[in-house]
C-alpha atoms as a PDB file:
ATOM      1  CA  UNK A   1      45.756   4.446 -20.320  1.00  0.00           C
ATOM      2  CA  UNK A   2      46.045   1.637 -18.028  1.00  0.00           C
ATOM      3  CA  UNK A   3      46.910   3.828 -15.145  1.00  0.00           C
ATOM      4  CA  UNK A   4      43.908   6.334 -16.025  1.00  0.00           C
ATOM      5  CA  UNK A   5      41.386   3.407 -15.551  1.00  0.00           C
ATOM      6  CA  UNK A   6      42.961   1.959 -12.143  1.00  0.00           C
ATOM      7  CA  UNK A   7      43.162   5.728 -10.614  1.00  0.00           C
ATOM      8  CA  UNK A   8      39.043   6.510 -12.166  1.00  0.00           C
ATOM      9  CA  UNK A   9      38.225   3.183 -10.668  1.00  0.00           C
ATOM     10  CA  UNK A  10      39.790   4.169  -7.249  1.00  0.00           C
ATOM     11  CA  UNK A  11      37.966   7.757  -6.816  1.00  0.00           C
ATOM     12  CA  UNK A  12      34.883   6.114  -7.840  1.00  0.00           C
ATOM     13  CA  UNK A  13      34.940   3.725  -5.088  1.00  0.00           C
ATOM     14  CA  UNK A  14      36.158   6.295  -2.648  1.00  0.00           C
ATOM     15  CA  UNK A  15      33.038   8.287  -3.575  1.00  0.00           C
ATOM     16  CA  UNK A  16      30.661   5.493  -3.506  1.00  0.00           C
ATOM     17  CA  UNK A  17      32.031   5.146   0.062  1.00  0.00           C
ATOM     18  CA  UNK A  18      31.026   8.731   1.362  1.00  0.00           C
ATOM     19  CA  UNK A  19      27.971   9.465  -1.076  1.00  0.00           C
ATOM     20  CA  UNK A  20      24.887  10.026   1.163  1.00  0.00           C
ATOM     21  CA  UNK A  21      22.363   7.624   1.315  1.00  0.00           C
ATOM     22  CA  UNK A  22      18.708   7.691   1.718  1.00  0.00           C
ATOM     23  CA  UNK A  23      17.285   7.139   4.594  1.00  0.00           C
ATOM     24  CA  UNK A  24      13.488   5.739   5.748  1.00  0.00           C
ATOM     25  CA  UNK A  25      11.472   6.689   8.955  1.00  0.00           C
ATOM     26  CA  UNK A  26       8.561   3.984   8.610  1.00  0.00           C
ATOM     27  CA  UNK A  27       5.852   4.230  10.606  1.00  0.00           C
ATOM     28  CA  UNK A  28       3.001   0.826  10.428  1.00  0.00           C
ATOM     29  CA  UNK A  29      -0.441   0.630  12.198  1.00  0.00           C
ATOM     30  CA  UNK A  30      -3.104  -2.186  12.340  1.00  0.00           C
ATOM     31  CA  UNK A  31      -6.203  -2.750  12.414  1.00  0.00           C
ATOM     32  CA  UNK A  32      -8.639  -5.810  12.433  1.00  0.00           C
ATOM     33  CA  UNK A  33      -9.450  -8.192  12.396  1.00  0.00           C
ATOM     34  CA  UNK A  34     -12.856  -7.330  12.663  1.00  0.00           C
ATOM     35  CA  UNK A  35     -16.497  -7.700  10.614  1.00  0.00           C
ATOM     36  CA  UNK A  36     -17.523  -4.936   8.239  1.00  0.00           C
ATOM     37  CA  UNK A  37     -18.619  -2.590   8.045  1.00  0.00           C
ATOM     38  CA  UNK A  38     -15.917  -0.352   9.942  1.00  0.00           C
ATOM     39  CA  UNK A  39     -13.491   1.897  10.475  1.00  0.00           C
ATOM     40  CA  UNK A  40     -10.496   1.975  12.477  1.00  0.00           C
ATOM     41  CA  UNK A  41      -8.884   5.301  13.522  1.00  0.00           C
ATOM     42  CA  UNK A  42      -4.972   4.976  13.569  1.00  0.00           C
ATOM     43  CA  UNK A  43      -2.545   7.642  15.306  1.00  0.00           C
ATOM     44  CA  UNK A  44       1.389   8.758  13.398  1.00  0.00           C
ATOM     45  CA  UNK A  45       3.927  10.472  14.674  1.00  0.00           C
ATOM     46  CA  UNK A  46       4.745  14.059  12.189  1.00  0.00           C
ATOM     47  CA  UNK A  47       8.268  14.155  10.846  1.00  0.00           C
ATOM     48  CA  UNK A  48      10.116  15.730  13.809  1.00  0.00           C
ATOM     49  CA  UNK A  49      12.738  17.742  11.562  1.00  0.00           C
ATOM     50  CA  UNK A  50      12.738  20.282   8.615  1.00  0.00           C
ATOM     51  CA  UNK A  51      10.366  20.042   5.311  1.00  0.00           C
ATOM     52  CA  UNK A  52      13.634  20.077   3.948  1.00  0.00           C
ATOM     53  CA  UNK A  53      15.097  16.737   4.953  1.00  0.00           C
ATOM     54  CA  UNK A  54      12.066  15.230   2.618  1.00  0.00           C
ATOM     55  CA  UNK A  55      12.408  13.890  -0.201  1.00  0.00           C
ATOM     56  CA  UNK A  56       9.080  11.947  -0.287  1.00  0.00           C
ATOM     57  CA  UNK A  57       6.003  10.725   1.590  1.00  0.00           C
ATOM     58  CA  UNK A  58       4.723   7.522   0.699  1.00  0.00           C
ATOM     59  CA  UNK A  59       1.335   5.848   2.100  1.00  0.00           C
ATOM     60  CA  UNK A  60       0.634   2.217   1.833  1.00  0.00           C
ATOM     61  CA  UNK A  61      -2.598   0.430   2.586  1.00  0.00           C
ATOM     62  CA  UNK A  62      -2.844  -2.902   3.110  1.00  0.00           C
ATOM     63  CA  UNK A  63      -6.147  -5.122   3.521  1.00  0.00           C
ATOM     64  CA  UNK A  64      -6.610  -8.722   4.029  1.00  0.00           C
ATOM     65  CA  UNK A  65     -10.056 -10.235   4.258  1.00  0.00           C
ATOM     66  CA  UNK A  66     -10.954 -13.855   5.075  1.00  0.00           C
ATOM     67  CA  UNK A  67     -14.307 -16.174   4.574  1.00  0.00           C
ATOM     68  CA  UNK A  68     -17.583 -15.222   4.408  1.00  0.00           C
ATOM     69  CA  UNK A  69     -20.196 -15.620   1.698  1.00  0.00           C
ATOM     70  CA  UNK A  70     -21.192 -13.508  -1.028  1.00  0.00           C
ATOM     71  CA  UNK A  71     -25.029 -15.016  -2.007  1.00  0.00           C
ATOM     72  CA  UNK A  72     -27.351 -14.856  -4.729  1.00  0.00           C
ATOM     73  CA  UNK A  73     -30.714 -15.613  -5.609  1.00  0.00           C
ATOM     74  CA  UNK A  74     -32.784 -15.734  -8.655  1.00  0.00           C
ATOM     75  CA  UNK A  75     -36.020 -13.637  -8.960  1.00  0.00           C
ATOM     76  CA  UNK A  76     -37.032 -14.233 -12.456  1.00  0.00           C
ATOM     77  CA  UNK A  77     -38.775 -16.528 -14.494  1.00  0.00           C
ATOM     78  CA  UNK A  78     -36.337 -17.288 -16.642  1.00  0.00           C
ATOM     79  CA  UNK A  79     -32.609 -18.778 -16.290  1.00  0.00           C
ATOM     80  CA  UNK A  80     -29.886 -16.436 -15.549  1.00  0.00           C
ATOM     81  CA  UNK A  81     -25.881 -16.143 -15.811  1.00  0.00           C
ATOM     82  CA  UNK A  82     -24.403 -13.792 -13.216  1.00  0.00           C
ATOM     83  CA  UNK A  83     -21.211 -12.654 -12.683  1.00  0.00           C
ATOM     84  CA  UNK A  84     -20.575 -12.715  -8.822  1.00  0.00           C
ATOM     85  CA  UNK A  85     -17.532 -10.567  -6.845  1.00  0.00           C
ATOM     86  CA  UNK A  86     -17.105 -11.067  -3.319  1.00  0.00           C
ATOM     87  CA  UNK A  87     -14.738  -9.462  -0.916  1.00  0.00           C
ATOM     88  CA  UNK A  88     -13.707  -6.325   1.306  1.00  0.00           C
ATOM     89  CA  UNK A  89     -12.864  -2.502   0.215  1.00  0.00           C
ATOM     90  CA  UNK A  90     -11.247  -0.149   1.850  1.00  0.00           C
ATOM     91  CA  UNK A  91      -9.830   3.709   1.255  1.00  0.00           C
ATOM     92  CA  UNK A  92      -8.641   6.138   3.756  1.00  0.00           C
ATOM     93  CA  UNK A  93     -10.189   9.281   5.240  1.00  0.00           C
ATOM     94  CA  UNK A  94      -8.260  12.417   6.848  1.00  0.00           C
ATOM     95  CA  UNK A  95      -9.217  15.621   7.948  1.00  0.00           C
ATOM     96  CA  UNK A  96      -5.515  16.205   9.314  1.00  0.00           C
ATOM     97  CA  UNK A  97      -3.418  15.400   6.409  1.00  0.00           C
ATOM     98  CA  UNK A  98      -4.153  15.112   2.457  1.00  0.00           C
ATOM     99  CA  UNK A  99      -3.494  11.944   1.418  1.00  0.00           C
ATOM    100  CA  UNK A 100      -2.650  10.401  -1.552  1.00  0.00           C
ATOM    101  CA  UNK A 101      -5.360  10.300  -3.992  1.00  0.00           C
ATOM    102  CA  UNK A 102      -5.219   6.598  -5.079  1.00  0.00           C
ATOM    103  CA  UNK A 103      -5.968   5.488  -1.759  1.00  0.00           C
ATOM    104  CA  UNK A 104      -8.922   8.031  -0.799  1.00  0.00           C
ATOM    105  CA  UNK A 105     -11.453   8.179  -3.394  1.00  0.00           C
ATOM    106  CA  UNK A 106     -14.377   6.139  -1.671  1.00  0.00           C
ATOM    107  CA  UNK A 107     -15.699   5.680  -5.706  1.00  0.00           C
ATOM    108  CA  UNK A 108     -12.830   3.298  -6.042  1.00  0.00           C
ATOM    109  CA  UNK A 109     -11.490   1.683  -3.603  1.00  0.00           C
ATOM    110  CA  UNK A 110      -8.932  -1.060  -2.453  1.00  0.00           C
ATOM    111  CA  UNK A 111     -10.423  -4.298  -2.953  1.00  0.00           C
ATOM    112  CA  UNK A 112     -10.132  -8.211  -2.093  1.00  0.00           C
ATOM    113  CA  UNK A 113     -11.995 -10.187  -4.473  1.00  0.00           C
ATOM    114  CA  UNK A 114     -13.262 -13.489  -5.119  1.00  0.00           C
ATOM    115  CA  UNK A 115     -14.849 -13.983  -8.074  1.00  0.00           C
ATOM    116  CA  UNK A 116     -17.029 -16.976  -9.950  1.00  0.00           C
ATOM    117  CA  UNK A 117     -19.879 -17.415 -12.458  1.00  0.00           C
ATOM    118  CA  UNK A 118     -22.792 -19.086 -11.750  1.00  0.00           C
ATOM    119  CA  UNK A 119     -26.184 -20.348 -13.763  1.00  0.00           C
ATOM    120  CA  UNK A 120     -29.053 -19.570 -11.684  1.00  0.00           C
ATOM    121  CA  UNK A 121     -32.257 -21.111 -12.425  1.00  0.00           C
ATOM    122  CA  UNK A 122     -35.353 -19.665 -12.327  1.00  0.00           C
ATOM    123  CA  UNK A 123     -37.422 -18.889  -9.632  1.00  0.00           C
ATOM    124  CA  UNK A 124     -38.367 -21.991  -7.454  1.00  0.00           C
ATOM    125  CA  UNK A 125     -40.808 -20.178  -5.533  1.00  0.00           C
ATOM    126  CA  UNK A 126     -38.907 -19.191  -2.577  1.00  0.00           C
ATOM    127  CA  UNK A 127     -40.036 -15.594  -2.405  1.00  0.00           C
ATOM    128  CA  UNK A 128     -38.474 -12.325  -2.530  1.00  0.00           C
ATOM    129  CA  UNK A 129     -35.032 -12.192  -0.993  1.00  0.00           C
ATOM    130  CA  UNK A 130     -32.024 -14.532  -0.817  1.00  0.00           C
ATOM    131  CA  UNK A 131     -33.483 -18.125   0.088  1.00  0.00           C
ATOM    132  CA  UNK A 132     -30.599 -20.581   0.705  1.00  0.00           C
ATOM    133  CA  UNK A 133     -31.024 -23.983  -1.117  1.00  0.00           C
ATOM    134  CA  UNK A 134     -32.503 -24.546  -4.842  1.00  0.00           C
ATOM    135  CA  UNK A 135     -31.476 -24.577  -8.073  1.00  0.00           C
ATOM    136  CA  UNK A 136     -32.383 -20.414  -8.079  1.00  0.00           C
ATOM    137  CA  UNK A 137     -29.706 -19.906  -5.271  1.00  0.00           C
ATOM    138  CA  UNK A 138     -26.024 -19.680  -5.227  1.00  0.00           C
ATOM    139  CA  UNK A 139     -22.981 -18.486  -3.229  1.00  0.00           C
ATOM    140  CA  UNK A 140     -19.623 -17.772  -3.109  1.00  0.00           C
ATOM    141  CA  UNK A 141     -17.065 -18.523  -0.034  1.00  0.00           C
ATOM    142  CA  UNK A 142     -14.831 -16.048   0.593  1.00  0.00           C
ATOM    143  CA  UNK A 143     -10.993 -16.617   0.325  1.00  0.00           C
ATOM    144  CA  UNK A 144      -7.715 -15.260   2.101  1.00  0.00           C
ATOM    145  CA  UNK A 145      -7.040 -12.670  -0.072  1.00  0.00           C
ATOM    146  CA  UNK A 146      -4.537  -9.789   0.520  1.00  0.00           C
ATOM    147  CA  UNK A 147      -3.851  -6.830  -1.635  1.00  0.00           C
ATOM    148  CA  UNK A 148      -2.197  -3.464  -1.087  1.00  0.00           C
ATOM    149  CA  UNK A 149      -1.600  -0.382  -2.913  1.00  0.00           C
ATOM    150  CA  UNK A 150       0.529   2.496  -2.186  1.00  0.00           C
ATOM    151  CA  UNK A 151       0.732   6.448  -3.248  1.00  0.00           C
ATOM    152  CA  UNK A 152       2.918   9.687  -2.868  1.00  0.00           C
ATOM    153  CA  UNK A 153       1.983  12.417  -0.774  1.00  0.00           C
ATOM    154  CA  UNK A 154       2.055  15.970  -2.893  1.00  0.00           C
ATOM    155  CA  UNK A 155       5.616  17.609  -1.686  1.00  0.00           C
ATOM    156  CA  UNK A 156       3.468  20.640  -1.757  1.00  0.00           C
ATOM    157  CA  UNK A 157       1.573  19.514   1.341  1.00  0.00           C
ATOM    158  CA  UNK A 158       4.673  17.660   3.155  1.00  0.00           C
ATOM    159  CA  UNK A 159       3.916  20.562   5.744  1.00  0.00           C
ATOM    160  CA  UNK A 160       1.045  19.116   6.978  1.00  0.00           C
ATOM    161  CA  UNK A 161       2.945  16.210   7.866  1.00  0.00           C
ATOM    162  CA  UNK A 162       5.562  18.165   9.722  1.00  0.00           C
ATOM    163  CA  UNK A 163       6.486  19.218  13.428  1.00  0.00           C
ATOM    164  CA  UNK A 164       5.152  18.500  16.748  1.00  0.00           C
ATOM    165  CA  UNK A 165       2.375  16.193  17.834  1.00  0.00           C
ATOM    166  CA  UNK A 166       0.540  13.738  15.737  1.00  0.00           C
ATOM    167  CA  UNK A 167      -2.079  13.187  13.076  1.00  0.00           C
ATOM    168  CA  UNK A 168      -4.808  10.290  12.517  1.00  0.00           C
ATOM    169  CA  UNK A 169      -5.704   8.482   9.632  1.00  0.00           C
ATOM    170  CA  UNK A 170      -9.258   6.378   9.279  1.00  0.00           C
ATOM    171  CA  UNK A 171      -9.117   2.966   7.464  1.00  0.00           C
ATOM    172  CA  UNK A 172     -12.815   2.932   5.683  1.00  0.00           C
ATOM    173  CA  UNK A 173     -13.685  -1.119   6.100  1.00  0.00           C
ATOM    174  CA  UNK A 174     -16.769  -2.344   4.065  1.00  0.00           C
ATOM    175  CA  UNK A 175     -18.027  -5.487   2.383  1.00  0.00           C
ATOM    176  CA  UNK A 176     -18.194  -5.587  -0.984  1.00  0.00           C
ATOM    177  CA  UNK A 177     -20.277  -7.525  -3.513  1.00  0.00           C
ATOM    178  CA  UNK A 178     -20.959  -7.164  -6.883  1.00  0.00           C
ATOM    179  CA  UNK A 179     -23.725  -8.868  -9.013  1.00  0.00           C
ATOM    180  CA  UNK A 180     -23.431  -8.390 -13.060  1.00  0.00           C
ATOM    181  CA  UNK A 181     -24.988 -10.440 -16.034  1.00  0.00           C
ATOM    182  CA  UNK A 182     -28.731 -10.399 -15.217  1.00  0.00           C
ATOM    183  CA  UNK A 183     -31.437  -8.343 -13.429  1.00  0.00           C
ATOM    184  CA  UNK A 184     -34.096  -9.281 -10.894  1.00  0.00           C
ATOM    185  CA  UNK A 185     -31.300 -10.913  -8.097  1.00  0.00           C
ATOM    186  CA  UNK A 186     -31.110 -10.976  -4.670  1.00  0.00           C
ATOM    187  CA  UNK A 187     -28.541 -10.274  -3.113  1.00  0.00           C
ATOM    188  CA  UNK A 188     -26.792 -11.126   0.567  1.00  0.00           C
ATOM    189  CA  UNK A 189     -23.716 -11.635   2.383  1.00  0.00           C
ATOM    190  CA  UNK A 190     -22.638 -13.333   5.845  1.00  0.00           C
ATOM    191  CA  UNK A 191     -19.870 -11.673   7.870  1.00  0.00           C
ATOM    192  CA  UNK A 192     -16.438 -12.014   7.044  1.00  0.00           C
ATOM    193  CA  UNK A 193     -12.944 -10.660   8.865  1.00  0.00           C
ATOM    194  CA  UNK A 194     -11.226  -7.887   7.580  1.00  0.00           C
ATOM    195  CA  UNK A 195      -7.848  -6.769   8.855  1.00  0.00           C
ATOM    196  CA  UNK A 196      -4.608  -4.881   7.536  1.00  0.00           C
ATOM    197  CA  UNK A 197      -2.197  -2.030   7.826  1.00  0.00           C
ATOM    198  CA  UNK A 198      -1.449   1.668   6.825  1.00  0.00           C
ATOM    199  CA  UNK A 199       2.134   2.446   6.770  1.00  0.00           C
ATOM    200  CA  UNK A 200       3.689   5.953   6.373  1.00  0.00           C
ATOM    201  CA  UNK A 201       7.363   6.202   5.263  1.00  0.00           C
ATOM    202  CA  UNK A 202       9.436   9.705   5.815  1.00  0.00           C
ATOM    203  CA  UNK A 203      12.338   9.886   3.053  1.00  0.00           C
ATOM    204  CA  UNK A 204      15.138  11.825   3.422  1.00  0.00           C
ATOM    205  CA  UNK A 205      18.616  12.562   2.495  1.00  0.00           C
ATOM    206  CA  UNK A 206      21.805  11.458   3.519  1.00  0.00           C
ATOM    207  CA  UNK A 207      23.310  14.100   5.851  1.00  0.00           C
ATOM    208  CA  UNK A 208      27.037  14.983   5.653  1.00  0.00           C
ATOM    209  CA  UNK A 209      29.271  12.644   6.206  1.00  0.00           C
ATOM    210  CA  UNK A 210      30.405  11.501   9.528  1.00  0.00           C
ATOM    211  CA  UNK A 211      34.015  12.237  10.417  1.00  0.00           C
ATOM    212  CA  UNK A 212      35.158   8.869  10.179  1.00  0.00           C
ATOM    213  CA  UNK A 213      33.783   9.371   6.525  1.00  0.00           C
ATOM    214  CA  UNK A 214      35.408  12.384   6.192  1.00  0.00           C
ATOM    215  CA  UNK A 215      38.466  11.049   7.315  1.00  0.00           C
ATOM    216  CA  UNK A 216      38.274   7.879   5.202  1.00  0.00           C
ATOM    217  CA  UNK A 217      37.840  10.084   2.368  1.00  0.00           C
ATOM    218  CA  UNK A 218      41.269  11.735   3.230  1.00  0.00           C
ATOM    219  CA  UNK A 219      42.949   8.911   3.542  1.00  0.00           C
ATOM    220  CA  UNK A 220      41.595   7.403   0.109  1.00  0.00           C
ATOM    221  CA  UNK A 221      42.488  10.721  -1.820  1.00  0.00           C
ATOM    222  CA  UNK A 222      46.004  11.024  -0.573  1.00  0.00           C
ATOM    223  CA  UNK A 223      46.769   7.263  -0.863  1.00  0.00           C
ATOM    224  CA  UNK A 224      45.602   7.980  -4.943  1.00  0.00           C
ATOM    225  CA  UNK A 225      47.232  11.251  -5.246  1.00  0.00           C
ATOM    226  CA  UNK A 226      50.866   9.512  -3.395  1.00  0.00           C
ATOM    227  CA  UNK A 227      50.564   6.115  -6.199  1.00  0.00           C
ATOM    228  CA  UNK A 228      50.480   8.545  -8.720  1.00  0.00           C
ATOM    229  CA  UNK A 229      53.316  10.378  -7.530  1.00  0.00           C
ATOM    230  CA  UNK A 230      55.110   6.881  -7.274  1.00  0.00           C
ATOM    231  CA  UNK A 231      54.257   5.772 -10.671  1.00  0.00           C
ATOM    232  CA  UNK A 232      55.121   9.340 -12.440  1.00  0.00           C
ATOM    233  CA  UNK A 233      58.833   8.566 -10.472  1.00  0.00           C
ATOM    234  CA  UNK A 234      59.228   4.882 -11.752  1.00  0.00           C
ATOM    235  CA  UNK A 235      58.751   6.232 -14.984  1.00  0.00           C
END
């Protein structure tokens, strides 16, 4: 029994050894810092090699915005609790390649958000529009905020990603504020900087083994099969 275990435990490692790996072709662009409302046109290199080396296509976007203020003023006559977010979205546009749906539906987008509640009292006077100063008026400062969020391409399109030449993806760069709780509130922000990334990854697998592998491999096998032989004679 013993001697089953040590011999399973030696081809196991001998096939860990050779077993081919994964490998990742990654691919990052920037783009900011800059105010929204923009977008920023980035350039990738297609998988130089055969549909059939993929094994997946993943997309990452990554936004980071900083500062700015998100503002509010109250219109009404009466006192009013609001719900303020304040930040930068962003999705990604292609007419190239089709991209990953999580990360280019412009009805919801990747967002950086700062958030707060505020009690706005009623209207001072101040006239229509956001009015800085008075008990009516409120405003939220921006923070450094980063998220990301990435998705799979469809194997079914990994063509479109393949052969010669290049293809362009379009980081979509907006402000974003939104005002909940109460009607009748003005509404206005002051720039802010918005930067990030989009990264494209190219998985594929292992290849054969190299012949030092290969050779390795040999060497492993016949060491195992020439103990056995040893032990089988010392019985």
């Amino acid at each position: 029994m013993r001697k089953t275990i040590v011999s399973m435990a030696l081809l196991a490692a001998v096939l860990f050894l050779v077993s081919p790996a994964q490998a990742d072709i990654i691919q990052t662009q920037y783009f900011g810092p800059s105010i929204p409302d923009y977008s920023a046109t980035l350039t990738f290199n297609k998988y130089n090699g055969s549909v059939s080396d993929l094994t997946a296509i993943i997309i990452e976007l990554s936004l980071t915005s900083t500062g700015g203020l998100g503002q509010v003023d109250n219109e009404s006559l009466s006192t009013a609790t609001v719900h303020v977010e304040f930040g930068t979205s962003g999705y990604l546009f292609s007419t190239d390649v089709l991209l990953p749906s999580n990360l280019a539906n412009p009805l919801s987008p990747l967002k950086t958000i700062t958030a707060a509640d505020f009690v706005l009292g009623p209207n001072d006077g101040d006239g229509i529009g956001v009015d800085v100063g008075g008990a009516d008026y409120n405003q939220l400062v921006g923070a450094t905020d980063t998220v990301s969020s990435i998705g799979n391409v469809l194997s079914t399109t990994f063509g479109m990603y393949v052969g010669a030449g290049t293809f362009d993806i379009s980081g979509i760069i907006s402000t974003y504020l939104s005002v909940t709780g109460a009607s009748g509130i003005s509404q206005g922000t002051t720039p802010q900087n918005a930067e990030g990334f989009v990264k494209v990854t190219y998985r594929t697998a292992g290849g054969v083994p190299e012949p030092g592998t290969m050779l390795l491999m040999a060497s492993a096998l016949g060491g195992l099969a020439a103990w056995r032989r040893r032990r089988r004679n010392a019985a």
